[in-house]
Protein backbone atom coordinates (compact mmCIF):
# COMPACT_ATOMS: atom_id res chain seq x y z
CA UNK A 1 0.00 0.00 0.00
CA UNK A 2 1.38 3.58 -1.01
CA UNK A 3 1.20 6.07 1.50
CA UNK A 4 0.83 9.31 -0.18
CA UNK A 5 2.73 12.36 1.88
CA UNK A 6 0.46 15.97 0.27
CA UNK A 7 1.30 18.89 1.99
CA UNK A 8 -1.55 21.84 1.14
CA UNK A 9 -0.22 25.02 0.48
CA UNK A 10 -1.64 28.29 2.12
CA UNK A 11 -2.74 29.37 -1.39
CA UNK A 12 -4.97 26.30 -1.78
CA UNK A 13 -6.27 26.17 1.73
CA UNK A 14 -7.20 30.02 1.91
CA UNK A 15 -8.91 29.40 -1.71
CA UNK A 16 -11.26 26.49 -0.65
CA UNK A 17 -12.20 28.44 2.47
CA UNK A 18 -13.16 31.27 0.06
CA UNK A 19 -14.78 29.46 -2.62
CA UNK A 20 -16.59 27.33 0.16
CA UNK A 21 -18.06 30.44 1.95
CA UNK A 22 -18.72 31.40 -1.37
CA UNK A 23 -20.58 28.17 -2.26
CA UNK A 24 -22.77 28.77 0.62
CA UNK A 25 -23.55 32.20 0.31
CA UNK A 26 -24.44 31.74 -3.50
CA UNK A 27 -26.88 28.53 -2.65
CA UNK A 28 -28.14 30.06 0.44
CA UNK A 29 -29.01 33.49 -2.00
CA UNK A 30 -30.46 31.16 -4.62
CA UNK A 31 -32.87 29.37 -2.18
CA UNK A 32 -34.02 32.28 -1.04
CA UNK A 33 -34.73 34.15 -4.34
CA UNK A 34 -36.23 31.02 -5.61
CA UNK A 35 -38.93 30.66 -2.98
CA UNK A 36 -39.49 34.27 -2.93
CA UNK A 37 -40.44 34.55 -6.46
CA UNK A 38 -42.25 31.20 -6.46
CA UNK A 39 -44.28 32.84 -3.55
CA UNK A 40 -44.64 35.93 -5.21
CA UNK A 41 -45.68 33.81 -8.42
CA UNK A 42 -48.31 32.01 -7.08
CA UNK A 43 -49.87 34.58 -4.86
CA UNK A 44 -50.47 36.49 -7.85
CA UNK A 45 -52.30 33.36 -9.43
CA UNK A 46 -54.19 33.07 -6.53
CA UNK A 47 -55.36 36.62 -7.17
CA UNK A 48 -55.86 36.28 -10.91
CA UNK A 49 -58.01 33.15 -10.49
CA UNK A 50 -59.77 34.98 -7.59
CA UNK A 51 -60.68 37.65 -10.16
CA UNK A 52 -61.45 35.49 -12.83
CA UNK A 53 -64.36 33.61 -10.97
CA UNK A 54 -65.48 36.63 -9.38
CA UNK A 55 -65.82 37.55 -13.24
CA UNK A 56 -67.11 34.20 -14.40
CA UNK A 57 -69.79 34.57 -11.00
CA UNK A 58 -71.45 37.59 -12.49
CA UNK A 59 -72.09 36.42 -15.89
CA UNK A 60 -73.22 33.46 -14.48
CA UNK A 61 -75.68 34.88 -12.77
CA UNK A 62 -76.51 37.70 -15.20
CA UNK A 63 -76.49 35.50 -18.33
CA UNK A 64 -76.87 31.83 -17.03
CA UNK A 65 -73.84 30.75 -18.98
CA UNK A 66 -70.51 29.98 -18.33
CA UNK A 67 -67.00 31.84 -19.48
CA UNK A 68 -63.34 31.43 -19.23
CA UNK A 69 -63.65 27.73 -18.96
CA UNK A 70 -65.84 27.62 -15.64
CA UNK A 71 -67.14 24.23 -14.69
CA UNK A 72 -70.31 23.81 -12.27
CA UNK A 73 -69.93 21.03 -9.12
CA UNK A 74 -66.77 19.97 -11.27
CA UNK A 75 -66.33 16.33 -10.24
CA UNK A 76 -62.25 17.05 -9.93
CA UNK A 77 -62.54 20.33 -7.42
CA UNK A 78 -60.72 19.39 -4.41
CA UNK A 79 -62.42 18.69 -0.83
CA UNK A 80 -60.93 21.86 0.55
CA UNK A 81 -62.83 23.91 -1.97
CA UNK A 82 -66.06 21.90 -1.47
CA UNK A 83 -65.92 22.72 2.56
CA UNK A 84 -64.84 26.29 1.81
CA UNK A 85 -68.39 26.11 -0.65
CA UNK A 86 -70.55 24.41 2.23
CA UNK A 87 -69.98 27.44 4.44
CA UNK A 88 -70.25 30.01 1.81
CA UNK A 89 -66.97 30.90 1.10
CA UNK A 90 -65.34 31.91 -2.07
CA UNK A 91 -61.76 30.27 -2.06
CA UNK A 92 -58.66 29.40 -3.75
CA UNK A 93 -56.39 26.56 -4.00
CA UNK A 94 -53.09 25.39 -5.19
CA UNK A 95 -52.83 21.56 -6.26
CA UNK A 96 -49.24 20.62 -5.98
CA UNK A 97 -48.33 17.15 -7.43
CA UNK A 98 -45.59 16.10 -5.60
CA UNK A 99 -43.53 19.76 -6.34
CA UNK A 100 -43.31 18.18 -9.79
CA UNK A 101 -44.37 20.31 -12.58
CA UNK A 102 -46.81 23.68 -12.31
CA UNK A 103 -49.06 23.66 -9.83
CA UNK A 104 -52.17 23.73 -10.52
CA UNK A 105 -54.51 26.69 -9.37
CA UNK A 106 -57.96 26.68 -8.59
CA UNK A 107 -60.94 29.44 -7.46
CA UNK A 108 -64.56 28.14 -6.22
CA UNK A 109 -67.81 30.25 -5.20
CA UNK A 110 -71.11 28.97 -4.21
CA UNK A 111 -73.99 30.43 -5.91
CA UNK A 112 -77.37 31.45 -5.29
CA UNK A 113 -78.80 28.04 -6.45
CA UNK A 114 -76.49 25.95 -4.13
CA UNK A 115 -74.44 25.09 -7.17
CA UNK A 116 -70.56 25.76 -6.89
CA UNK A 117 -68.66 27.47 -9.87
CA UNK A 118 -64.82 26.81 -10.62
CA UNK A 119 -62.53 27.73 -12.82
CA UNK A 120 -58.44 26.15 -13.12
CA UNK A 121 -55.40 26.47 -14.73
CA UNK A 122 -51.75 26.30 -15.22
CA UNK A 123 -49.86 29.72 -15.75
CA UNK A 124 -47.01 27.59 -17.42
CA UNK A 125 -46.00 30.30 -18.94
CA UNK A 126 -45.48 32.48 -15.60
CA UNK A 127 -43.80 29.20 -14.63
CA UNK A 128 -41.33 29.06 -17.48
CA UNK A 129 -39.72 32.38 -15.88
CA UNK A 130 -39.25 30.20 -12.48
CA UNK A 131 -37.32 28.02 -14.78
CA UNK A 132 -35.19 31.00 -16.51
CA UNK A 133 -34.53 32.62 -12.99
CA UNK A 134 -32.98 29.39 -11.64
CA UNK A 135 -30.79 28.89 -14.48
CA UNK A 136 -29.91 32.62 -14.13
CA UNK A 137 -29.26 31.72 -10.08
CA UNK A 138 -27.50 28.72 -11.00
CA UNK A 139 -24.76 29.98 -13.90
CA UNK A 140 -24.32 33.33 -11.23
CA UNK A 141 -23.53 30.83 -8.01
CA UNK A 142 -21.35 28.89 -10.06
CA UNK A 143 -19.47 32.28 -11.08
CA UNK A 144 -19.66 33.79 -7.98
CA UNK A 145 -17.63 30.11 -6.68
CA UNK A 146 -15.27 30.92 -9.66
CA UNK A 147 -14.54 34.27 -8.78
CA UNK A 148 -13.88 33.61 -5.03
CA UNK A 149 -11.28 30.71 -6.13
CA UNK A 150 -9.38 33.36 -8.20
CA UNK A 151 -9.71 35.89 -5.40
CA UNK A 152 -8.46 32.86 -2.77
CA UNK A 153 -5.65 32.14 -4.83
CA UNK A 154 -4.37 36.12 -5.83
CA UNK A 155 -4.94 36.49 -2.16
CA UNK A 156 -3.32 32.94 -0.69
CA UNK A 157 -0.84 33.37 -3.13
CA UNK A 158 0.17 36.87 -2.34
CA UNK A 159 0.52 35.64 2.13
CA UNK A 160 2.07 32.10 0.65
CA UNK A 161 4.75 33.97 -1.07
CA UNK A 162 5.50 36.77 1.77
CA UNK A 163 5.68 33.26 4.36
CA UNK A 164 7.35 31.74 1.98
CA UNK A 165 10.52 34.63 1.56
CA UNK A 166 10.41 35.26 5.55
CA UNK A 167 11.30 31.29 5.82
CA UNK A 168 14.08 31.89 3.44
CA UNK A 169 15.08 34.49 5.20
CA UNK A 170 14.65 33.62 8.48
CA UNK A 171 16.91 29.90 6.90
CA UNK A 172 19.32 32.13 6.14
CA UNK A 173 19.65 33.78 9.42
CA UNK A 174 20.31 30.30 11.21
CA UNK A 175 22.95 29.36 8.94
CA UNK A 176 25.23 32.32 10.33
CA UNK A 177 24.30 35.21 7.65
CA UNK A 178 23.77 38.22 9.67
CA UNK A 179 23.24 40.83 7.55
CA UNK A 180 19.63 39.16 6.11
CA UNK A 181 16.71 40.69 7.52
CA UNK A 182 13.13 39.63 7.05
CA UNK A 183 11.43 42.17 6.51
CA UNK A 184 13.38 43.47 3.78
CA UNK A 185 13.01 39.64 2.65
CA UNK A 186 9.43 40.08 1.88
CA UNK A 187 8.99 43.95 1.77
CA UNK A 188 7.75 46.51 4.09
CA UNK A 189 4.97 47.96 1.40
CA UNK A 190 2.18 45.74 2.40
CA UNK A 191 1.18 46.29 6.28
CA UNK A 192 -0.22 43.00 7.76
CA UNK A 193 0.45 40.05 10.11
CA UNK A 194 3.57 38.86 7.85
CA UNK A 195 5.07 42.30 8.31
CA UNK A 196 4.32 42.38 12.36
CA UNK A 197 5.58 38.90 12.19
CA UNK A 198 9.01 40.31 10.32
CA UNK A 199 9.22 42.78 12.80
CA UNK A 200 9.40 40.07 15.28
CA UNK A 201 11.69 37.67 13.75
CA UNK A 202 14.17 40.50 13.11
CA UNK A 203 14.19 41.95 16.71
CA UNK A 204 14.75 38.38 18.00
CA UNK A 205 17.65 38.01 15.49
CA UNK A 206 18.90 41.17 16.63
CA UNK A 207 19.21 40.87 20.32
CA UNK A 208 19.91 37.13 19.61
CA UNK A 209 23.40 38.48 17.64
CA UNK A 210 23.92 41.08 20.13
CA UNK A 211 23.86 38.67 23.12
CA UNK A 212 26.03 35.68 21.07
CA UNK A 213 28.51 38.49 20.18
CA UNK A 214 28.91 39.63 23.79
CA UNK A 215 29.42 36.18 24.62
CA UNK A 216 31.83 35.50 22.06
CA UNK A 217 33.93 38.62 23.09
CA UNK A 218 33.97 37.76 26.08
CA UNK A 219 35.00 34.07 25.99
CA UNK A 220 37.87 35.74 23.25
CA UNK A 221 39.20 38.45 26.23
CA UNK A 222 38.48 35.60 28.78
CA UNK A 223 41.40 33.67 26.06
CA UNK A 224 43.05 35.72 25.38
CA UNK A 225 44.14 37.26 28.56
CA UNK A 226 44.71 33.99 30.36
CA UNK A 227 47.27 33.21 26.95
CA UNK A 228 50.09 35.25 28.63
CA UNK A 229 50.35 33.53 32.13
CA UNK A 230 49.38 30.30 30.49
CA UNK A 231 52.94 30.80 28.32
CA UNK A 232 54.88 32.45 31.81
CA UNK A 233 53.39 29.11 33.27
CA UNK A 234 54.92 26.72 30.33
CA UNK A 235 58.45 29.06 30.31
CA UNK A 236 58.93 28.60 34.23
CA UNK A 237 58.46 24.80 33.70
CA UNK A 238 60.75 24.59 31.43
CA UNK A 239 63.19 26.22 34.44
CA UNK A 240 62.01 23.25 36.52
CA UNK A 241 64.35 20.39 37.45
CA UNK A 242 63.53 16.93 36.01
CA UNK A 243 61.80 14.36 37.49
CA UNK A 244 58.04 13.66 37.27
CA UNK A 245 56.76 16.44 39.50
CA UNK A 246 58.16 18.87 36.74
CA UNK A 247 56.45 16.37 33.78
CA UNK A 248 53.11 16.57 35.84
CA UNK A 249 53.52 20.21 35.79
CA UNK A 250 54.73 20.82 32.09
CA UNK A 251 51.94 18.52 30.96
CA UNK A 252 49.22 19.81 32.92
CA UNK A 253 50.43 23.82 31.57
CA UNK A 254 50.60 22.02 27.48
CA UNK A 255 46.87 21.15 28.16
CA UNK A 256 45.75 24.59 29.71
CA UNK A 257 47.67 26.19 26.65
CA UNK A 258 46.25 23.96 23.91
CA UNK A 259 42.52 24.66 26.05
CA UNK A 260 43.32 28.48 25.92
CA UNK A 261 44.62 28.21 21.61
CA UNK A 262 41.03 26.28 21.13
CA UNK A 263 39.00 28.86 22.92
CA UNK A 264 40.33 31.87 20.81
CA UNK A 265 39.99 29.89 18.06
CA UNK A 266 35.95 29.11 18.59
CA UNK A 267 35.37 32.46 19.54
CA UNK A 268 37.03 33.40 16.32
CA UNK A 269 34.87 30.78 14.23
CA UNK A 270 31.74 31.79 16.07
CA UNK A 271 32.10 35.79 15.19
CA UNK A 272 31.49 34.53 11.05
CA UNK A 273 34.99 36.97 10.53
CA UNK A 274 36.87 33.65 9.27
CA UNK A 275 37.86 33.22 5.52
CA UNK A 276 39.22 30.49 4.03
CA UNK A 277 42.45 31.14 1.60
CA UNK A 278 41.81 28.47 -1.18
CA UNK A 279 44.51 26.82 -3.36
CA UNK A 280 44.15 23.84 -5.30
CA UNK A 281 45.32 20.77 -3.94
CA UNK A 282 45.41 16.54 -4.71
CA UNK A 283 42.94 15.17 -1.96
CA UNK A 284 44.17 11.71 -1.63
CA UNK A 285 48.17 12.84 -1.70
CA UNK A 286 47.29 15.60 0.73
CA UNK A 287 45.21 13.59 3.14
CA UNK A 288 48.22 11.02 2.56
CA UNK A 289 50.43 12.98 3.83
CA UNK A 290 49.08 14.61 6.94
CA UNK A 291 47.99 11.67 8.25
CA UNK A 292 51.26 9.81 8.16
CA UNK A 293 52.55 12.52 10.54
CA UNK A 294 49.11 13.23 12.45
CA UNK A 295 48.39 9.19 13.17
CA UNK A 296 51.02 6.97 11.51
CA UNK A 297 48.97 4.09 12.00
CA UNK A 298 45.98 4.95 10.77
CA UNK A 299 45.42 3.54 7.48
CA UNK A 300 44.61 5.44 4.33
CA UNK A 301 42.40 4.06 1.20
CA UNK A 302 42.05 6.32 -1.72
CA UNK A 303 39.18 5.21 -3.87
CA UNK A 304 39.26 8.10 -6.43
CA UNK A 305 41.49 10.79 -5.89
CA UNK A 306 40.70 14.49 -6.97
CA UNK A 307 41.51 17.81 -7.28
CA UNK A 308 39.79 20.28 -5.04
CA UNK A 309 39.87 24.15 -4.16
CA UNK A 310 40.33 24.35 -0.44
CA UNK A 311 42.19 25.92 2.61
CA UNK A 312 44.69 23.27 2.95
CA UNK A 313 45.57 24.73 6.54
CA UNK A 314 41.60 24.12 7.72
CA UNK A 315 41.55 21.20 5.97
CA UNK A 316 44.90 19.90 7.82
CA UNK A 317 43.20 21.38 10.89
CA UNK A 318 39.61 19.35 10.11
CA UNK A 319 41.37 15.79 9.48
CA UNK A 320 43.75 16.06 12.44
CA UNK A 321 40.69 17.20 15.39
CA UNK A 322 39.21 13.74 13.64
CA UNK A 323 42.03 11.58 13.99
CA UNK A 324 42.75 13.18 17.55
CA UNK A 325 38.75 12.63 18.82
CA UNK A 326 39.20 8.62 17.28
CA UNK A 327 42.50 8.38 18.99
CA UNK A 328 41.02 9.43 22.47
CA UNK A 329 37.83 8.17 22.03
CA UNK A 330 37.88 5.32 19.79
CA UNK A 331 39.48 2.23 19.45
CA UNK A 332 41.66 1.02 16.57
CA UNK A 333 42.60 0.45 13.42
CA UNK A 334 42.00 3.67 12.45
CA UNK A 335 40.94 4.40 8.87
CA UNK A 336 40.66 7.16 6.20
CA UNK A 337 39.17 6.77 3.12
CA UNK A 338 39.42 9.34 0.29
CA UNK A 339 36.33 8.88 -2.51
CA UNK A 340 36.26 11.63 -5.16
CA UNK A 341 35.13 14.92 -2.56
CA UNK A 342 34.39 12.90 0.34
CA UNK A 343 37.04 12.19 3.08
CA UNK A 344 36.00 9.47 5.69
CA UNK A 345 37.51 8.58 9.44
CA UNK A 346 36.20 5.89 11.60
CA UNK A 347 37.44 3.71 14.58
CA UNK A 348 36.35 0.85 15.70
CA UNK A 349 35.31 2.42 19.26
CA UNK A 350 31.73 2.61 20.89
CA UNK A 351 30.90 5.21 18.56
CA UNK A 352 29.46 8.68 18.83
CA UNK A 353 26.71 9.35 21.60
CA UNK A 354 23.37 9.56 20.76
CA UNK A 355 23.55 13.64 22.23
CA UNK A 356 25.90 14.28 19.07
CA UNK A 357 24.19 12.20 16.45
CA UNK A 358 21.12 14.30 17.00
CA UNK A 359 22.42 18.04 17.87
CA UNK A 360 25.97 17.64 16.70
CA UNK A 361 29.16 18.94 18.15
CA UNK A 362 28.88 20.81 21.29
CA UNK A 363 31.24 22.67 23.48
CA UNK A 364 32.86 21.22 26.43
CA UNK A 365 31.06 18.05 25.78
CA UNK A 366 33.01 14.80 25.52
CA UNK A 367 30.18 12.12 25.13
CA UNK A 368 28.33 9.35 27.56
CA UNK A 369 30.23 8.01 30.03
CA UNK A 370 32.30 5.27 28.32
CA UNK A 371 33.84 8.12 25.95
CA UNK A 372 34.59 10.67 28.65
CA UNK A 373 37.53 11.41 30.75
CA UNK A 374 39.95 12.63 27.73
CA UNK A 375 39.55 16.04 26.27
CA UNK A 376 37.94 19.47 26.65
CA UNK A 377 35.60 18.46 23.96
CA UNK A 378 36.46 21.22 21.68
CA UNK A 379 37.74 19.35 18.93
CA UNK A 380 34.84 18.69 16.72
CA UNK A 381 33.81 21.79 17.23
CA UNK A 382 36.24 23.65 15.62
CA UNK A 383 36.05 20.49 12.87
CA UNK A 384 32.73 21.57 12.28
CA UNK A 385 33.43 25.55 12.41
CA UNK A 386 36.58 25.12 9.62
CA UNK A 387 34.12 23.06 7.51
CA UNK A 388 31.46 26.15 6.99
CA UNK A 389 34.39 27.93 6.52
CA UNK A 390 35.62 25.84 3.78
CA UNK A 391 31.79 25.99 2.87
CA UNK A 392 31.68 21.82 3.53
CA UNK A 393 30.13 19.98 5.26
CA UNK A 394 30.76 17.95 8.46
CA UNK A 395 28.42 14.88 9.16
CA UNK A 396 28.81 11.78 12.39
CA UNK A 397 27.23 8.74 12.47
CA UNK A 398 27.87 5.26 14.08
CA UNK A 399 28.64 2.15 12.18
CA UNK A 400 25.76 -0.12 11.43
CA UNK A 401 26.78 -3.89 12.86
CA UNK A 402 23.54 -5.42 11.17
CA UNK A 403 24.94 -4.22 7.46
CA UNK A 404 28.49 -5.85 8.55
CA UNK A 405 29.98 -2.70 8.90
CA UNK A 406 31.08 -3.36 12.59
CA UNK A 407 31.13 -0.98 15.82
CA UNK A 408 32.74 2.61 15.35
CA UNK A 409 31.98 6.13 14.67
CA UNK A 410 32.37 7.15 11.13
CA UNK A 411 33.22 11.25 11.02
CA UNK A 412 32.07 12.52 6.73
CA UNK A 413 33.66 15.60 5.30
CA UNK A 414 32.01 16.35 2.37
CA UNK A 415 33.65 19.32 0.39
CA UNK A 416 31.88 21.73 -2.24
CA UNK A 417 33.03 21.63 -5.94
CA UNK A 418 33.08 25.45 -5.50
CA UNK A 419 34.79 27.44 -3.30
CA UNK A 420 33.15 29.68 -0.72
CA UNK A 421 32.78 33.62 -2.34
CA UNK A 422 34.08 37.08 -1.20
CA UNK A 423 30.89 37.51 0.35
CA UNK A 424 31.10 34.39 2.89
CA UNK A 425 27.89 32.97 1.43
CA UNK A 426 28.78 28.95 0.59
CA UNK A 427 27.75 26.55 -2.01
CA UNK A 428 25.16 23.87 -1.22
CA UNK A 429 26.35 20.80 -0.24
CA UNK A 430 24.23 17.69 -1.73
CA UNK A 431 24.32 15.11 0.94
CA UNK A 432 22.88 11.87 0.19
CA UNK A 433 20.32 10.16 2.94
């Protein structure tokens, strides 16, 4: 069985309300003007019948014959007029069979001799202009329905495309460029909800950026101030005598200065400033390379080598926070595969936590408990930051034992066939499911 997935567009849903409120105005009008004019219709034939015996009474009684088809004690007149009769009353009545077809209309009148005098007929052709007014009503509800589609869909459209730039926009805006604004997105002629809603968006981006940026500068001057007694702290080591009190120390200072290099470097990533300085370079002979000196035994597999235009200092910087986090983390052999654009590093380790899978890399965050206890958890990170700088794109997930791939946690880099612009904008990666 196919499951079918339709999403309904503003545009569609805003034109069905309209064309259904439309519907029911139209029939609702209709109805109405129909049963007025059939009352209206056969109140007048009660009155021209009324007239017409009233007529046919007098020359009756004046000449002793009949006129305009009058019957006497017609075997067909109804009971209603025969009771109406008994009393003396002159009456009228409408014989309806079944609504189908004219009715037909009838006038009585006793007489002087106890006799009763009728006269009945059809009006079919007052009728016929029943008939013409409904197919007027009809072909005008039916355009009316029409017309409120097209005004759903101008209308729909018109909101569907404002919505639909603000979510551009707004896109934009979480992927880091901070210069878009909404409501210049989707114009500030039309005053309505969208623009209110602009408004909103924009104020919230706003104080959002200011607050990230204060933040940022002040985990940079937090950095950057602690660099210089960080490197008085390494320098006096170095003046220590040896033993392993003075490699406890010197170790413990490397850490806090590699912590302190990381932090500037985030804050630098996070403030969008970075730009990459492209050259072209040989994946698979680079990635050879670096990792024979980053993690000698790691093992490489180029599948298809090929040229790309990247920053071959990020990219050194991406591949060797990989191989570091599968070192510390992960369990061995260590591999690095090279196919085309795509550079691949896994270990054979528990693999990534479940926290990372879904949110990504986070600050300060090693992992569960059985990857923890090695780190700051800045590494991936600043993988991740160098990739949008590189305008790639960094993806994690765990190795699949049911498909015979094994335990491990399998890091993607998947680099653009274009190079990021002036601007900072980046290309868009395809990434398959």
């Amino acid at each position: 069985m196919v499951k079918l997935n339709l999403r309904s567009g503003l545009r569609w849903k805003v034109s069905l309300a309209i064309a259904g409120v439309s519907a029911l105005v139209a029939v609702a009008l209709s109805l109405v003007v129909h049963n007025a004019a059939r009352l209206s219709m056969l109140d007048n034939a009660r009155d021209v019948m009324d007239s017409r015996v009233q007529i046919a009474q007098g020359y009756y009684e004046s000449t002793h014959r009949l006129m305009l088809h009058a019957k006497l004690d017609d075997p067909a007149l109804p009971k209603q007029l025969k009771d109406a009769a008994a009393v003396g009353l002159r009456a009228t009545y409408l014989q309806d069979s079944d609504g189908k077809g004219t009715p037909e209309v009838w006038a009585s009148t006793p007489l002087r001799n106890g006799k009763i005098l009728s006269i009945h007929t059809r009006f079919q052709d007052r009728f016929s202009i029943l008939d013409a007014l409904d197919r007027a009503l009809i072909i005008g509800s039916v355009a009316v329905v029409l017309g409120g589609c097209a005004l759903g869909i101008l209308i729909g459209g018109q909101l569907s495309r404002r919505l639909r730039k603000a979510a551009t926009a707004a896109r934009k805006l979480a992927d880091g460029d901070a210069e878009v604004r909404v409501r210049e997105a989707i114009g500030g002629r039309v005053r309505d909800e969208t623009d209110d809603l602009a408004r909103a968006v924009d104020g919230m981006a706003e104080a959002l950026q200011q607050r990230l940026e204060a933040e940022r500068r002040v985990t940079a001057d937090i950095a950057h101030e602690l660099r210089t007694p960080v490197t008085g702290l390494l320098t006096a080591a170095e003046l220590l005598p040896p033993g392993r009190p003075t490699e406890l120390v010197r170790d413990r200072a490397q850490a806090m200065r590699t912590l302190v290099e990381d932090v500037l470097e985030v804050a630098r990533l996070d403030g969008f400033a970075e730009r990459a300085e492209m050259q072209d370079i040989r994946l698979g002979e680079f990635v050879l390379r670096r990792v024979r000196i980053a993690e000698p035994q790691a093992q490489v597999k180029v599948v298809r080598d090929a040229y790309v235009s990247t920053d071959p200092r990020r990219l050194e910087r991406i591949l060797g926070n990989l191989l570091a986090n599968a070192a510390k983390h992960g369990k061995g052999p260590f591999e690095v595969t090279v196919e085309g654009r795509v550079l691949r590093v896994r270990d054979h380790g528990p693999g990534f936590p479940e926290e990372l899978l879904k949110e990504g890399p986070s600050r300060f965050r090693t992992g569960s408990s059985d990857r923890a206890g090695k780190g700051h958890g800045l590494g991936l990170t600043i993988a991740a930051g160098q990739a949008r700088v590189l305008g790639a794109r960094l993806t994690f997930r765990n190795a699949d034992p049911e498909s015979g791939e094994g335990h491990g946690a399998i890091a993607v880099l998947w680099l653009p066939e274009s190079a990021p612009t002036n601007t900072g904008s980046f290309p868009i990666i395809q990434v398959p499911d």
